[in-house]
C-alpha atoms as a PDB file:
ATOM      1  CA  UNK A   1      18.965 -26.677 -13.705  1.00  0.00           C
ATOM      2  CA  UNK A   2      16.568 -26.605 -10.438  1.00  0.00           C
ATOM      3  CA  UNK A   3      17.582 -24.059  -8.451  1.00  0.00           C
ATOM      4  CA  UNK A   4      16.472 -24.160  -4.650  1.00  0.00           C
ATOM      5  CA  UNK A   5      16.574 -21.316  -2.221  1.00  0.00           C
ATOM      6  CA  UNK A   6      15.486 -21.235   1.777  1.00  0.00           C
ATOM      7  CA  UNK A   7      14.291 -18.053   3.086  1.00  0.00           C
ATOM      8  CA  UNK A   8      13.988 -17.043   6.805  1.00  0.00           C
ATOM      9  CA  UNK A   9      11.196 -14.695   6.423  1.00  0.00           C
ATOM     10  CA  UNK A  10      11.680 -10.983   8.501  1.00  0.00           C
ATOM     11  CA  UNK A  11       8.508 -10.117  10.803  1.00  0.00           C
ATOM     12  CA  UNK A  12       7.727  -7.625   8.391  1.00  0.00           C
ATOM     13  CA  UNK A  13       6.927 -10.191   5.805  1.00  0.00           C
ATOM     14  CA  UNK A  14       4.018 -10.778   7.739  1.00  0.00           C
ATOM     15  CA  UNK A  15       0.273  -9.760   8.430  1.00  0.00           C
ATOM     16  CA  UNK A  16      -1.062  -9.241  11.857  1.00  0.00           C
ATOM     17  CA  UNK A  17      -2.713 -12.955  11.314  1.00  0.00           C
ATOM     18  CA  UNK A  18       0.410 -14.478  10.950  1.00  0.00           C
ATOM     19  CA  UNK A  19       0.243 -14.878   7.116  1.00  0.00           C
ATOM     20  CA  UNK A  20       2.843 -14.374   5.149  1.00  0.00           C
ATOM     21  CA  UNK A  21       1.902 -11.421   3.011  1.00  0.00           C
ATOM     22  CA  UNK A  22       1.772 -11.902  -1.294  1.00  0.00           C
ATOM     23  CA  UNK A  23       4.474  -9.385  -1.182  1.00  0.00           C
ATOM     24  CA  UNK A  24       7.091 -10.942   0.527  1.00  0.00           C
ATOM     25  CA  UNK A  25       5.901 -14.467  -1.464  1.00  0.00           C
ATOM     26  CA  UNK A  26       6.896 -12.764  -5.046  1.00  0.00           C
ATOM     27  CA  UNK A  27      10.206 -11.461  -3.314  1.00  0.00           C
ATOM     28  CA  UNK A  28      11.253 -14.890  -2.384  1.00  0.00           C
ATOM     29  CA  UNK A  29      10.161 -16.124  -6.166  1.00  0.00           C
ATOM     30  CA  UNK A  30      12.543 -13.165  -7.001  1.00  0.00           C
ATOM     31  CA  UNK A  31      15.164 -13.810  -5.332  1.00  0.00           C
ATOM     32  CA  UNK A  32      15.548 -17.456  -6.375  1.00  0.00           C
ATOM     33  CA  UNK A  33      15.223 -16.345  -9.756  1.00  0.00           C
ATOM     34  CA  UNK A  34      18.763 -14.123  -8.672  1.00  0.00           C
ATOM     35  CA  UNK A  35      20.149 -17.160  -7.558  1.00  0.00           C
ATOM     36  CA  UNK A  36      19.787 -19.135 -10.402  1.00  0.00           C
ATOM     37  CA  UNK A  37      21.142 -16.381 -12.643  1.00  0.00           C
ATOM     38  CA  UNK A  38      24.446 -15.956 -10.077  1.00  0.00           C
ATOM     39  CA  UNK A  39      24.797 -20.031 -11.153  1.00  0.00           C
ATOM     40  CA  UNK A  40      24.955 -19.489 -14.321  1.00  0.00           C
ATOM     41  CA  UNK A  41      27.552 -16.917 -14.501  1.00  0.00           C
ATOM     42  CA  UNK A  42      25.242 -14.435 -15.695  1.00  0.00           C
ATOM     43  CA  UNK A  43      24.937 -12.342 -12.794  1.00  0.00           C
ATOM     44  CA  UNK A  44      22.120  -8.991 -13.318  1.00  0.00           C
ATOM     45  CA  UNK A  45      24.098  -6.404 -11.767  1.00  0.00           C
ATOM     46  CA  UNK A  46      27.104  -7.024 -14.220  1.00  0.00           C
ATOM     47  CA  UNK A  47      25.254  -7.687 -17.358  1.00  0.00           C
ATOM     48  CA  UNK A  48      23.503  -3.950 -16.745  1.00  0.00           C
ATOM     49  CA  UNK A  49      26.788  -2.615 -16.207  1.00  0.00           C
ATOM     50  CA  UNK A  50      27.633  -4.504 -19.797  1.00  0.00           C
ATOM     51  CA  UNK A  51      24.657  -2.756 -21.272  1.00  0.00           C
ATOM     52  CA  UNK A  52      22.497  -5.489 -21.300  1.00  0.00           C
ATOM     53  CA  UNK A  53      19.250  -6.710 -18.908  1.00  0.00           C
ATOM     54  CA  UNK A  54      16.683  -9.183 -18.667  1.00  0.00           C
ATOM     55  CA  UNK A  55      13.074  -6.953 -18.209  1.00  0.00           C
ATOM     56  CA  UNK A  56      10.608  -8.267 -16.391  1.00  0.00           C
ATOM     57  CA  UNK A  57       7.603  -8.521 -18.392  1.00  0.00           C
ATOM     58  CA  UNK A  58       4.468 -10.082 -16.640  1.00  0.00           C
ATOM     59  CA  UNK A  59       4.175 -12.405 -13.503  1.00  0.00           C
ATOM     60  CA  UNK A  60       1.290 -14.970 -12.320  1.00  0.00           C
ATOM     61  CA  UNK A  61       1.527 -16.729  -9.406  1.00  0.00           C
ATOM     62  CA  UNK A  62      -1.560 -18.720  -7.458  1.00  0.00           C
ATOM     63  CA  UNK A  63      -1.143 -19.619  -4.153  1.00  0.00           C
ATOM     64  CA  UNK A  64      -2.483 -22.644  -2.591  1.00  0.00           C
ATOM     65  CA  UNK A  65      -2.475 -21.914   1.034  1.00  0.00           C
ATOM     66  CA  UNK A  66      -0.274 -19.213   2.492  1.00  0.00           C
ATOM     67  CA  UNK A  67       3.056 -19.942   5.124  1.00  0.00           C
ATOM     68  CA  UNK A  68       2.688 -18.681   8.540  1.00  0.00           C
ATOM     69  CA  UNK A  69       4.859 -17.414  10.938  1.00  0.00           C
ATOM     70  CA  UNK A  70       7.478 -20.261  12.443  1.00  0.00           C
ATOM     71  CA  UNK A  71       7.318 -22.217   8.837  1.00  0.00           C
ATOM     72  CA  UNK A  72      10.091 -23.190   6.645  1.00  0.00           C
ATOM     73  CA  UNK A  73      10.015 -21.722   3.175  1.00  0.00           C
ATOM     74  CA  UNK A  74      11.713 -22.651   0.398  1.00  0.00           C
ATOM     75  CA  UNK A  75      11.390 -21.516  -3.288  1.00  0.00           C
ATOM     76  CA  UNK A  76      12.443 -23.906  -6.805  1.00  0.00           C
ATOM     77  CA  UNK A  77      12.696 -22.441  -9.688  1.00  0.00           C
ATOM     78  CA  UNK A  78      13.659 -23.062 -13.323  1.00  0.00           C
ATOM     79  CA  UNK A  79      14.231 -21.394 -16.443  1.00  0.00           C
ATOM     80  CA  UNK A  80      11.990 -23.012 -19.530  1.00  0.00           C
ATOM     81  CA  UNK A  81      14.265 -21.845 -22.148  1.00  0.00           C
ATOM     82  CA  UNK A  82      13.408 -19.178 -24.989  1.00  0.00           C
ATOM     83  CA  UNK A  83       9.799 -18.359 -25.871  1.00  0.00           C
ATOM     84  CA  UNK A  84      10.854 -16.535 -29.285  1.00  0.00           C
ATOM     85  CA  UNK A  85      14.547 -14.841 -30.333  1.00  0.00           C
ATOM     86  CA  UNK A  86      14.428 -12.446 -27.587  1.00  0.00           C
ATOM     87  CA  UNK A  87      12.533 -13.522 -24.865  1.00  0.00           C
ATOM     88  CA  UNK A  88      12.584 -16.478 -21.910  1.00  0.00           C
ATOM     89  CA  UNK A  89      10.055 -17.688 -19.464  1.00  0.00           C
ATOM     90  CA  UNK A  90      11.051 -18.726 -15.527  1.00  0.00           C
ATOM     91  CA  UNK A  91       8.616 -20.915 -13.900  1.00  0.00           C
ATOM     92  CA  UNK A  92       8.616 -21.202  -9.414  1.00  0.00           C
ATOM     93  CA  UNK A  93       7.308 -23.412  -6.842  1.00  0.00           C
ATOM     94  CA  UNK A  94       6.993 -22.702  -3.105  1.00  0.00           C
ATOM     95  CA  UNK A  95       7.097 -25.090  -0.270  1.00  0.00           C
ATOM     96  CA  UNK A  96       5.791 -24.653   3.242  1.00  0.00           C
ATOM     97  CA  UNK A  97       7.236 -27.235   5.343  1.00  0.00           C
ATOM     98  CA  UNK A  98       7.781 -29.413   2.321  1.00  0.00           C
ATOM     99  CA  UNK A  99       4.523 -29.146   0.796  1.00  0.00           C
ATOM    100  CA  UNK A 100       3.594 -27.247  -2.279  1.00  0.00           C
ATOM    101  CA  UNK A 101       1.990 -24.107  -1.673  1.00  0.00           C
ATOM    102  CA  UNK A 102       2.194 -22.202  -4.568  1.00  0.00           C
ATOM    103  CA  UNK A 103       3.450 -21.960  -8.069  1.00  0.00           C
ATOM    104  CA  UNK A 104       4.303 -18.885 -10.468  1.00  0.00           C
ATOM    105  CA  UNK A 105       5.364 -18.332 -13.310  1.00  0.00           C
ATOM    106  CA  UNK A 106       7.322 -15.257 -15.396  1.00  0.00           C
ATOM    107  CA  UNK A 107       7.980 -13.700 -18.687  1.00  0.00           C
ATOM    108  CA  UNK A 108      11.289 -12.145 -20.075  1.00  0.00           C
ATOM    109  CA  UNK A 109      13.041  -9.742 -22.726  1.00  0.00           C
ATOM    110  CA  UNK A 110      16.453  -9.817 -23.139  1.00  0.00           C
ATOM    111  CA  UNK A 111      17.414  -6.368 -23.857  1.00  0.00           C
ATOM    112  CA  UNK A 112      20.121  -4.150 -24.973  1.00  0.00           C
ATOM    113  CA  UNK A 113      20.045  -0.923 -23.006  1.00  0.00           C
ATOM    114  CA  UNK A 114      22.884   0.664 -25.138  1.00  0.00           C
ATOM    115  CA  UNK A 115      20.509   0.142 -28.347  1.00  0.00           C
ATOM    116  CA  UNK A 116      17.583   0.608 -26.545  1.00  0.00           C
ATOM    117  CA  UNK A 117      15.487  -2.300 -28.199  1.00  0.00           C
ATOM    118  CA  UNK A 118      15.769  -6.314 -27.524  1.00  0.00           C
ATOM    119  CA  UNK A 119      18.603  -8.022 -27.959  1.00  0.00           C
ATOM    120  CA  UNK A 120      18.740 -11.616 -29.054  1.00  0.00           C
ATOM    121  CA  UNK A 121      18.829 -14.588 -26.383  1.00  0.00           C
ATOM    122  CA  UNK A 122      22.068 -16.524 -28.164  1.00  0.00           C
ATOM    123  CA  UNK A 123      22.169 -20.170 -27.634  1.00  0.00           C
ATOM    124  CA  UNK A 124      25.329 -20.050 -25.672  1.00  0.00           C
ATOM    125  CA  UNK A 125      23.312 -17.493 -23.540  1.00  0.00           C
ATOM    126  CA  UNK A 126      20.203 -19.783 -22.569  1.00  0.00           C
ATOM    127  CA  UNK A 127      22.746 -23.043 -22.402  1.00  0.00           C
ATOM    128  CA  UNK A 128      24.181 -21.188 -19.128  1.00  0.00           C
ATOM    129  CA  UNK A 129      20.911 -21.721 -17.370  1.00  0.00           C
ATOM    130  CA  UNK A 130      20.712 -25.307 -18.326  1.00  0.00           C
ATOM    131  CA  UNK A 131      16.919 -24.731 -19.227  1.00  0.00           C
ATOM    132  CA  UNK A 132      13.839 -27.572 -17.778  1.00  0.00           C
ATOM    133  CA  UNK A 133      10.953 -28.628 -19.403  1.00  0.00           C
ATOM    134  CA  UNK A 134       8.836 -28.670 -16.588  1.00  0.00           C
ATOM    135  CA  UNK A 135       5.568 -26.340 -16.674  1.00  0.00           C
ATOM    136  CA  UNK A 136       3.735 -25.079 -13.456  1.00  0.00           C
ATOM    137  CA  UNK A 137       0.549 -24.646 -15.174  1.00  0.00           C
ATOM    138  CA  UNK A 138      -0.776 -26.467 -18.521  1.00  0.00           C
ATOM    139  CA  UNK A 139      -1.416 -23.465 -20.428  1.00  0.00           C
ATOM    140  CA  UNK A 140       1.518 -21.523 -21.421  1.00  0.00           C
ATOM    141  CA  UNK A 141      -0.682 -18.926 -21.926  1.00  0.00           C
ATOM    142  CA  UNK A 142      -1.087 -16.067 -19.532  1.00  0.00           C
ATOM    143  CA  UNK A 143      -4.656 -14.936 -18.088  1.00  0.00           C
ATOM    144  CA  UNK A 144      -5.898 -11.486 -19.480  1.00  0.00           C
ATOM    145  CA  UNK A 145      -5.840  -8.609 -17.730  1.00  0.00           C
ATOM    146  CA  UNK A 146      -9.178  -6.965 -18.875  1.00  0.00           C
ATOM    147  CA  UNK A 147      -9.912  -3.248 -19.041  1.00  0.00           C
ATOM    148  CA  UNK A 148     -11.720  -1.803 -16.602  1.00  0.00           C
ATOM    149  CA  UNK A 149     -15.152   0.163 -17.628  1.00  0.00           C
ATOM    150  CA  UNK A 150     -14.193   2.605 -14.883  1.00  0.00           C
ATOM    151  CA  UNK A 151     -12.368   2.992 -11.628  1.00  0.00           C
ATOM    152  CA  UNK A 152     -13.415   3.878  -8.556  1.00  0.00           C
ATOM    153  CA  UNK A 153     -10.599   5.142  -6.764  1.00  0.00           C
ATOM    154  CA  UNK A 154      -7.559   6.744  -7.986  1.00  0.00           C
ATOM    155  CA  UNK A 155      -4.461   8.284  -6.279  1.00  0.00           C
ATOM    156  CA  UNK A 156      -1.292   9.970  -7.725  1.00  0.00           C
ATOM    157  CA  UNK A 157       2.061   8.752  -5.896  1.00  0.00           C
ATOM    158  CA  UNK A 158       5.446  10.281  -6.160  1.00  0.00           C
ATOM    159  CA  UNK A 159       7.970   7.322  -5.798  1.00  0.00           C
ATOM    160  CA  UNK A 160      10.381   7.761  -3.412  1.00  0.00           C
ATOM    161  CA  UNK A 161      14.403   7.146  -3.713  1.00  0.00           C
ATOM    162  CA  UNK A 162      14.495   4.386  -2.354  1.00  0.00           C
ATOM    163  CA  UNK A 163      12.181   2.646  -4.880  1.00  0.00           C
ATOM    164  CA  UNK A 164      14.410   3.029  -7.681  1.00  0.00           C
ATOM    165  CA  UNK A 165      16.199   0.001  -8.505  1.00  0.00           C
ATOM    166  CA  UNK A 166      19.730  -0.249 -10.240  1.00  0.00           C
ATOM    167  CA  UNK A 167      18.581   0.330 -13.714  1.00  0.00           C
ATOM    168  CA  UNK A 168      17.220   3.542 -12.206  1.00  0.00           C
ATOM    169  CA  UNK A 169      13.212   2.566 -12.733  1.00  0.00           C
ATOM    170  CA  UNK A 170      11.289   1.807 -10.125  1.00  0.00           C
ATOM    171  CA  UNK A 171      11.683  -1.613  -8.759  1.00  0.00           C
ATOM    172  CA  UNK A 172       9.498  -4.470 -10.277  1.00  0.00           C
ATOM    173  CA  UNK A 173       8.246  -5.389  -6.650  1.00  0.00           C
ATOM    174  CA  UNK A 174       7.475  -1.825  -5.491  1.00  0.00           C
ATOM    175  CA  UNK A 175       4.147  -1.700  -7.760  1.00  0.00           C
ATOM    176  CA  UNK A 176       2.373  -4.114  -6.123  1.00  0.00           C
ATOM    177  CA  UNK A 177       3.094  -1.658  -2.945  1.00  0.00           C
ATOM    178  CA  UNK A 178       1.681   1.040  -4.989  1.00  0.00           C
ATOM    179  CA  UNK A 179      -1.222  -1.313  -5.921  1.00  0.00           C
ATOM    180  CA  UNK A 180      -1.542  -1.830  -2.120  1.00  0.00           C
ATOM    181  CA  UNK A 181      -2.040   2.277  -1.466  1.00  0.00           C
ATOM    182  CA  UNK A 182      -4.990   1.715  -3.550  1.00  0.00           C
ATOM    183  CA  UNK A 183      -7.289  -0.912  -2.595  1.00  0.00           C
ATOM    184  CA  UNK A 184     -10.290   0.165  -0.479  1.00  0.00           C
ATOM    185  CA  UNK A 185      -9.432  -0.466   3.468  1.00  0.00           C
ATOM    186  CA  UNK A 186     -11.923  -3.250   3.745  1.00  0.00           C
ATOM    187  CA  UNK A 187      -9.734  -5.084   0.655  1.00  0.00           C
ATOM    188  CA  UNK A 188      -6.700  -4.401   1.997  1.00  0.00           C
ATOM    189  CA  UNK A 189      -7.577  -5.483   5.651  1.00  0.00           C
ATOM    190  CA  UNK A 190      -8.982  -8.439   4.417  1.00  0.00           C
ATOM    191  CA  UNK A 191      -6.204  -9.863   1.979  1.00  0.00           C
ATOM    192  CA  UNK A 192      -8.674 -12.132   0.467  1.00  0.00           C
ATOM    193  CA  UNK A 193      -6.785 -12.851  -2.448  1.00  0.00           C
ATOM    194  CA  UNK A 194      -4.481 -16.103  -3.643  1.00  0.00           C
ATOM    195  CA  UNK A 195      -3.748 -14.928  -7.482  1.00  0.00           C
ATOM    196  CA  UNK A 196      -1.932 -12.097  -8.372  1.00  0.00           C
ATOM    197  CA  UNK A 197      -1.500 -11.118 -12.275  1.00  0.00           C
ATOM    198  CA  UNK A 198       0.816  -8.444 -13.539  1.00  0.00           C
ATOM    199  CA  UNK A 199       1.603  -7.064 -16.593  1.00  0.00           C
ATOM    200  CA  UNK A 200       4.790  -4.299 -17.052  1.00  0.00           C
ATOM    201  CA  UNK A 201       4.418  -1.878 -20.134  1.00  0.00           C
ATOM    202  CA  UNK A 202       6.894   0.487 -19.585  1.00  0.00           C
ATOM    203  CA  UNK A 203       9.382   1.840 -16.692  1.00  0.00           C
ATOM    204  CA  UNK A 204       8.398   4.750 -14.267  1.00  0.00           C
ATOM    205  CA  UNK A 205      11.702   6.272 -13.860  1.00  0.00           C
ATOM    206  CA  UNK A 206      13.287   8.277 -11.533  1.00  0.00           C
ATOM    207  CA  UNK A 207      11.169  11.788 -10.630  1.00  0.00           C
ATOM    208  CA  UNK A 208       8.302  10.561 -12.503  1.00  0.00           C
ATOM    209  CA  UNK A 209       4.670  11.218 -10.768  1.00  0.00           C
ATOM    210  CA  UNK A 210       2.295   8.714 -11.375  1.00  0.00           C
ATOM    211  CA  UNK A 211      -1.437   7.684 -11.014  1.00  0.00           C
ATOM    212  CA  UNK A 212      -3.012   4.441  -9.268  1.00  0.00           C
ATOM    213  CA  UNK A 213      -6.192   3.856 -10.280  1.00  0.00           C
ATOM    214  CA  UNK A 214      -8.438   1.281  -8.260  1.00  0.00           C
ATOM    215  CA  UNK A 215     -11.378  -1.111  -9.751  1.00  0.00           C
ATOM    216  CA  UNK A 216     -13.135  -4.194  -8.211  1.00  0.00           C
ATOM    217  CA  UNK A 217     -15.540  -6.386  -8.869  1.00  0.00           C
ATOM    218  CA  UNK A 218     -15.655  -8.656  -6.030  1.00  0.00           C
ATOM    219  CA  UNK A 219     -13.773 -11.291  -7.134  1.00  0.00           C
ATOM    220  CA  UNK A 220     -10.694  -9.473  -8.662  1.00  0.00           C
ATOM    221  CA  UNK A 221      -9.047  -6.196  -7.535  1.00  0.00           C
ATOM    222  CA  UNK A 222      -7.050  -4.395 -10.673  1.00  0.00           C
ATOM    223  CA  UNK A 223      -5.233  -1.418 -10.506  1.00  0.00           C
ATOM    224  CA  UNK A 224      -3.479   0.162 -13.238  1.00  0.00           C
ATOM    225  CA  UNK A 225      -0.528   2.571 -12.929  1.00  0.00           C
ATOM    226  CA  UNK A 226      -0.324   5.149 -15.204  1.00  0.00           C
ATOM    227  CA  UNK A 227       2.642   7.967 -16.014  1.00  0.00           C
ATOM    228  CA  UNK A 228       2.274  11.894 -15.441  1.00  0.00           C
ATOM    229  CA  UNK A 229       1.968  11.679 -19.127  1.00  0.00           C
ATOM    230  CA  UNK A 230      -1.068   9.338 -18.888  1.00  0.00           C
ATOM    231  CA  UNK A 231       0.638   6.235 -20.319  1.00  0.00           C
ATOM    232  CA  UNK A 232       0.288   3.094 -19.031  1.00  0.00           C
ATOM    233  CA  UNK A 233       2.807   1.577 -17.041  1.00  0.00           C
ATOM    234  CA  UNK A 234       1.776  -1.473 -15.366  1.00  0.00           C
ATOM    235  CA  UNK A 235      -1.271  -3.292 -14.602  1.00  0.00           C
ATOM    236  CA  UNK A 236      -2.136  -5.610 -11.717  1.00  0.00           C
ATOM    237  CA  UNK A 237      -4.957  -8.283 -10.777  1.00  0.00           C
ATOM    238  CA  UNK A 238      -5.757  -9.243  -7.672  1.00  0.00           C
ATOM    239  CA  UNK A 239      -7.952 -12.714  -7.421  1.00  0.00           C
ATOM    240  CA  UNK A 240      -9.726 -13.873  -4.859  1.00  0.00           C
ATOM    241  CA  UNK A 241      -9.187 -17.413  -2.488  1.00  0.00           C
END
């Protein structure tokens, strides 16, 4: 099952050169993804109420050339059917004024929240979303996030209310924001970057501090975001166009 959805971006969605910012581009990818599950009768909000939940696991996504202001956007997406007994993969494509402009692609865990470990994807499950063979990219396998050597900026965050999603973590989408507070001012101003890698390890949840450390090389921009316990949470690449 292909799954289309047209967004009317909001101005915010936008940098001051028109662009539409890599934010609001995984949002859309999100959202579709939503879509597709509402289709398929397997809607998010009541499976977590069931006890159950598909986490979010990594995310890649290259864009080709980003929308501006004034274009049309629309987002495809697919799910590729299970990966292993407990996990799924969701592939995206975005169109700018029917052209592709970018692609993406996503990992998955089904999960039992009651039992607090994964919970198998059943067949009757994965049937519901009617699963594609189609592939975005022709390796299934997802760039490395290396370690840095050292970082050289770092900043510690509290994350506000209105960050925590309905599972009661922070939302997947709100640590690329947190990525954001840490790139260097020239980076930032500059958005020179068309890939964007991420990698979840484990929930910040609610009233949790953390720390966003910052390291660049030029061509990529990684932060990692770790607990007030020091554990890793989530790591994030930044390529450059």
């Amino acid at each position: 099952m292909f799954v289309e959805l047209n967004y009317e971006p909001l101005l915010e969605d936008f940098y001051d050169n028109g662009e539409l910012k890599i934010e609001a581009i995984l949002k859309i990818l999100e959202n579709s993804g939503n879509h597709h599950s509402d289709a398929a009768g397997d809607q998010i909000l009541k499976g977590s109420s069931d006890g159950t939940a598909w986490i979010l696991t990594d995310w890649y996504v290259e864009i080709e050339h980003f929308p501006k202001y004034g274009d049309k956007i629309k987002a495809v997406t697919w799910s590729q059917g299970a990966t292993s007994m407990f996990s799924t993969s969701r592939d995206f494509e975005l169109f700018c004024n029917g052209e592709l402009c970018g692609k993406g692609t996503t990992r998955w865990i089904h999960f039992d929240l009651k039992a607090n470990r994964p919970s198998k994807v059943t067949d009757e499950l994965l049937a519901k979303y009617e699963p594609e063979k189609k592939s975005v990219f022709a390796d299934s396998k997802l760039p490395k996030i290396e370690v840095p050597e050292s970082f050289s900026r770092e900043l510690e965050l509290t994350p506000r209310r209105n960050d925590i999603d309905f599972n009661h973590h922070v939302h997947n989408l709100i640590y690329v924001d947190y990525a954001m507070e840490a790139l260097p001012e020239e980076v930032y101003r500059a958005h020179n970057f068309n890939k964007i890698r991420i990698t979840y390890k484990s929930a910040v949840k609610e009233g949790e501090k953390i720390c966003v450390k910052y390291a660049g090389n030029g061509q990529a921009h990684t932060v990692f975001i770790y607990g007030s316990d020091g554990s890793l949470k989530t790591m994030i690449e930044l390529g450059g166009k």
